[in-house]
N, C-alpha and C. Protein backbone atom coordinates (compact mmCIF):
# COMPACT_ATOMS: atom_id res chain seq x y z
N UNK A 1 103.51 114.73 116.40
CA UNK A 1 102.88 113.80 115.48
C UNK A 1 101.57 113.32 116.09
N UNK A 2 100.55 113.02 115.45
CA UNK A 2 99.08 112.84 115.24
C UNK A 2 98.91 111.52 114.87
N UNK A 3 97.86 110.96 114.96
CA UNK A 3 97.14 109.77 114.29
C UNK A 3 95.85 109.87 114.25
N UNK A 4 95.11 109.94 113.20
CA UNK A 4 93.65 110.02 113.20
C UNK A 4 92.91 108.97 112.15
N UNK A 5 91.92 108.19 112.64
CA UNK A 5 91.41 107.84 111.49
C UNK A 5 90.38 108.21 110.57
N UNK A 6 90.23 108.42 108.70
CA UNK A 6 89.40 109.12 108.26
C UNK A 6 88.91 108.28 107.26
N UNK A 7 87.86 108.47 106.80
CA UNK A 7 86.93 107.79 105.53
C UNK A 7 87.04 108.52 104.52
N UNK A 8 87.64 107.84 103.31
CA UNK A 8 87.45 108.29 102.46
C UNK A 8 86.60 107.33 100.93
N UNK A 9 85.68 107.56 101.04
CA UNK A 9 84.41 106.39 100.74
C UNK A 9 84.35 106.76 99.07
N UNK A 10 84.33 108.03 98.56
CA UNK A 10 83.65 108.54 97.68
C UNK A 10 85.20 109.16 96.95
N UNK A 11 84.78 109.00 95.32
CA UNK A 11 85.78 109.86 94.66
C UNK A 11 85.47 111.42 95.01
N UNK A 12 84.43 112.04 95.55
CA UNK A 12 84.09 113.31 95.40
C UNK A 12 85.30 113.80 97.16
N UNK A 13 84.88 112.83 98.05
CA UNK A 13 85.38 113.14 99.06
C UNK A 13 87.36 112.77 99.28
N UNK A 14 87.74 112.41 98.55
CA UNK A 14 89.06 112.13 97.87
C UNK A 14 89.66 113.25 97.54
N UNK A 15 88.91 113.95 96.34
CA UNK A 15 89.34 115.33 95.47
C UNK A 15 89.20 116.62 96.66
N UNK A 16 88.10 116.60 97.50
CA UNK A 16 88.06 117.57 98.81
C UNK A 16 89.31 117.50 99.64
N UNK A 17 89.43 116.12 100.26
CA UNK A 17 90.43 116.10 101.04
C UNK A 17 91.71 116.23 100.72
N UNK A 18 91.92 116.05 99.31
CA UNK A 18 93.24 116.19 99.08
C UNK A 18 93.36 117.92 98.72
N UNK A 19 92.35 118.27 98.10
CA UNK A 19 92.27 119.96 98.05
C UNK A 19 92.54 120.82 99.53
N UNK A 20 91.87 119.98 100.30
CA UNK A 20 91.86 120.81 101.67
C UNK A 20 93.22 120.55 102.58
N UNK A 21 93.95 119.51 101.90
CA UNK A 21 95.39 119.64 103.08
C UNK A 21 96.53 119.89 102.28
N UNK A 22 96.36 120.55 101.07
CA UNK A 22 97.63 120.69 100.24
C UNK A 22 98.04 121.92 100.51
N UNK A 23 97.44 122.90 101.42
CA UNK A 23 97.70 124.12 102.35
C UNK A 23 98.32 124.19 102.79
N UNK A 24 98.85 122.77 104.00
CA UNK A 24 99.67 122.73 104.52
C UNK A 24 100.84 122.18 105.02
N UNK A 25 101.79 122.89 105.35
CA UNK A 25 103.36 122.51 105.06
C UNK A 25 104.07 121.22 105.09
N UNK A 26 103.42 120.86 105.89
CA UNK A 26 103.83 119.68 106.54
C UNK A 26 103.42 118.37 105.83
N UNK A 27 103.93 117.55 106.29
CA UNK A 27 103.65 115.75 105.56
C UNK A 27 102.46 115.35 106.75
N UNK A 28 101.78 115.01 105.54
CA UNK A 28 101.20 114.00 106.39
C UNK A 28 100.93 112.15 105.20
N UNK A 29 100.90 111.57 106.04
CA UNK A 29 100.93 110.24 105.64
C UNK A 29 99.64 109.50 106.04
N UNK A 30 99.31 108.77 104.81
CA UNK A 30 97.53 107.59 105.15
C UNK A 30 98.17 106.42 105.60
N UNK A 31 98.09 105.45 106.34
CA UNK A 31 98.87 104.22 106.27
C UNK A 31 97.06 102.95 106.39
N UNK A 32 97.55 102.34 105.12
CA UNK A 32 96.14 101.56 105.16
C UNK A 32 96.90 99.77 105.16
N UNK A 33 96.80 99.17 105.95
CA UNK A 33 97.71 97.83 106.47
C UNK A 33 99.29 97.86 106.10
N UNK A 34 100.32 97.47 105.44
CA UNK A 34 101.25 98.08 105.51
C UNK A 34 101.51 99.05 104.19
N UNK A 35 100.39 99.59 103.66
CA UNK A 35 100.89 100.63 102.76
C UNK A 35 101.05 102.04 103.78
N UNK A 36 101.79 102.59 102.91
CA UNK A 36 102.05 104.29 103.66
C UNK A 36 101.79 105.03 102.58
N UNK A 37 101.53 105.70 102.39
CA UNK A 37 100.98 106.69 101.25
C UNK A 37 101.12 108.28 101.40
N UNK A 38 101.72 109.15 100.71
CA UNK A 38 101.77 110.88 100.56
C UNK A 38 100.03 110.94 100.61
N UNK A 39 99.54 111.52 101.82
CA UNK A 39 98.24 112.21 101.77
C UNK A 39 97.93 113.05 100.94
N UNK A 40 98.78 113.92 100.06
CA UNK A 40 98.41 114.73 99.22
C UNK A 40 98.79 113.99 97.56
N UNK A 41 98.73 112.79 97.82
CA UNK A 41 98.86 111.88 96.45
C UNK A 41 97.34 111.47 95.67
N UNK A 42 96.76 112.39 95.13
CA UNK A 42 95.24 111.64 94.68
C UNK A 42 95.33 109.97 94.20
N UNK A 43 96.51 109.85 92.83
CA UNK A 43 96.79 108.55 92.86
C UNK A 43 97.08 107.67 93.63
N UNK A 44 97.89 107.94 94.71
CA UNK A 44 98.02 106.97 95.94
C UNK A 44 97.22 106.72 96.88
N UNK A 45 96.10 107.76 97.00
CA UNK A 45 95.15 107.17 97.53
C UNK A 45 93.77 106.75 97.19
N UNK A 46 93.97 105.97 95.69
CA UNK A 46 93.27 105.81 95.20
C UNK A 46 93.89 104.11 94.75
N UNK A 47 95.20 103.90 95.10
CA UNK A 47 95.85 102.61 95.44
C UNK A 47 95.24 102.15 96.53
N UNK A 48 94.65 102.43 97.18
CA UNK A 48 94.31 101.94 98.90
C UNK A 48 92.76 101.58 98.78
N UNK A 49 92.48 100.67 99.81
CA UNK A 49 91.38 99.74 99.88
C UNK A 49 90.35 101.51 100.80
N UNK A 50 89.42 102.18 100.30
CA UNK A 50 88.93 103.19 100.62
C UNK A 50 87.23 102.45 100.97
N UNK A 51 87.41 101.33 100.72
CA UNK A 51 86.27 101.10 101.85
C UNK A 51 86.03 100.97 103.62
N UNK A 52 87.46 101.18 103.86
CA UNK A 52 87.78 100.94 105.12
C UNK A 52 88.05 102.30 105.64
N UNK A 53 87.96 102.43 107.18
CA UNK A 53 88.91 103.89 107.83
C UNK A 53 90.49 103.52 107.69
N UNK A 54 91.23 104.92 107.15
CA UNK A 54 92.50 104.78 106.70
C UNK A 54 92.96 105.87 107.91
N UNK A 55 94.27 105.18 108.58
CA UNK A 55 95.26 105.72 109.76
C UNK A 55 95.95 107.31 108.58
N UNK A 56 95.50 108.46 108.85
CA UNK A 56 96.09 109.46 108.71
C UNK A 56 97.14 110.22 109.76
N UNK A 57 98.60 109.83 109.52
CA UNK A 57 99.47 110.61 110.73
C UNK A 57 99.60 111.68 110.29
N UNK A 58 99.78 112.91 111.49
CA UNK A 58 99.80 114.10 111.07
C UNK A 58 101.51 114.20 111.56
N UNK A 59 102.40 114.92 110.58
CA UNK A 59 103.78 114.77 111.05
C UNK A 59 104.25 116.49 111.56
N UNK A 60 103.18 117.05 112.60
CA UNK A 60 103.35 118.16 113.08
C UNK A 60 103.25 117.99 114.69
N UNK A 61 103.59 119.63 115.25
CA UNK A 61 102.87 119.67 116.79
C UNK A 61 102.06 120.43 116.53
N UNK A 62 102.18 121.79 115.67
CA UNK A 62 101.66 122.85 115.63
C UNK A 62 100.49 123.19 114.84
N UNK A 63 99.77 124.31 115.01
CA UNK A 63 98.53 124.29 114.58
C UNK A 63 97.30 123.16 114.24
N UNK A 64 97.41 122.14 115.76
CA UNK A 64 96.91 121.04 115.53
C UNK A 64 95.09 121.44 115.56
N UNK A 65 94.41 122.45 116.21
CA UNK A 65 93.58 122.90 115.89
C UNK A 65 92.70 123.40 114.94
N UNK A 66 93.82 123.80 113.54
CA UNK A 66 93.39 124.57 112.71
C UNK A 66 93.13 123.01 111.80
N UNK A 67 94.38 122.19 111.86
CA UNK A 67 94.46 120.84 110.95
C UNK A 67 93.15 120.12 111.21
N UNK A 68 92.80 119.63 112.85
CA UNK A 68 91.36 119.12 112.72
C UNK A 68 90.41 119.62 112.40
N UNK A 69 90.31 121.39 112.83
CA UNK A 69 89.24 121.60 111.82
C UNK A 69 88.81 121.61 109.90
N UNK A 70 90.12 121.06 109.55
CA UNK A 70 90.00 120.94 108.23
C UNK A 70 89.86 119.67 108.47
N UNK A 71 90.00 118.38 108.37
CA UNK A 71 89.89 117.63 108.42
C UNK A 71 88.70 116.67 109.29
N UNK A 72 87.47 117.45 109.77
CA UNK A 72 86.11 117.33 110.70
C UNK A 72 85.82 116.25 109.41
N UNK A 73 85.11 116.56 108.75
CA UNK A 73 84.68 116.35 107.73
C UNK A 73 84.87 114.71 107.52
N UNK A 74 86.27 114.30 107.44
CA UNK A 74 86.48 113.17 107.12
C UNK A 74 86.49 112.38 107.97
N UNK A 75 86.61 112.45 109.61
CA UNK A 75 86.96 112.12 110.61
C UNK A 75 86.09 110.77 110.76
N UNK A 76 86.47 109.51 111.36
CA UNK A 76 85.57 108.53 111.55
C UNK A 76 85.48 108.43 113.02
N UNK A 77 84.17 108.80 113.41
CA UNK A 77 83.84 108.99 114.94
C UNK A 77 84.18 107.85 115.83
């Protein structure tokens, strides 16, 4: 398991990110103060305060390489 935090600012960057991790198998979860949210929920993360960086857990070990490089993009440095 992972924790990363990512921005998701823009409806355009919402519809990307949720396009770009519905690939893969695994759960991952946004947790924005005590909400938890299905990362691959457009509606649910569109419940969440998206002006802020939102805690994305990744609920894998494997192919953690391939996951950040999909996820560069959103990453908050």
């Amino acid at each position: 398991m992972k924790t990363v935090q990512i921005s998701l600012n823009s409806i355009g960057k919402v519809k990307s990110f949720v396009n770009a991790i519905t690939q893969f198998e695994f759960d991952l979860d946004l947790i924005s103060g005590r909400y938890v949210i299905d990362a691959k929920s457009i509606m649910g993360i569109f419940s969440l305060d998206l002006s802020k960086p939102i805690d994305l857990v990744i609920h894998t070990e494997t192919n953690l390489d391939e996951i950040m490089e999909v996820l560069k993009p959103y990453l908050v440095e």
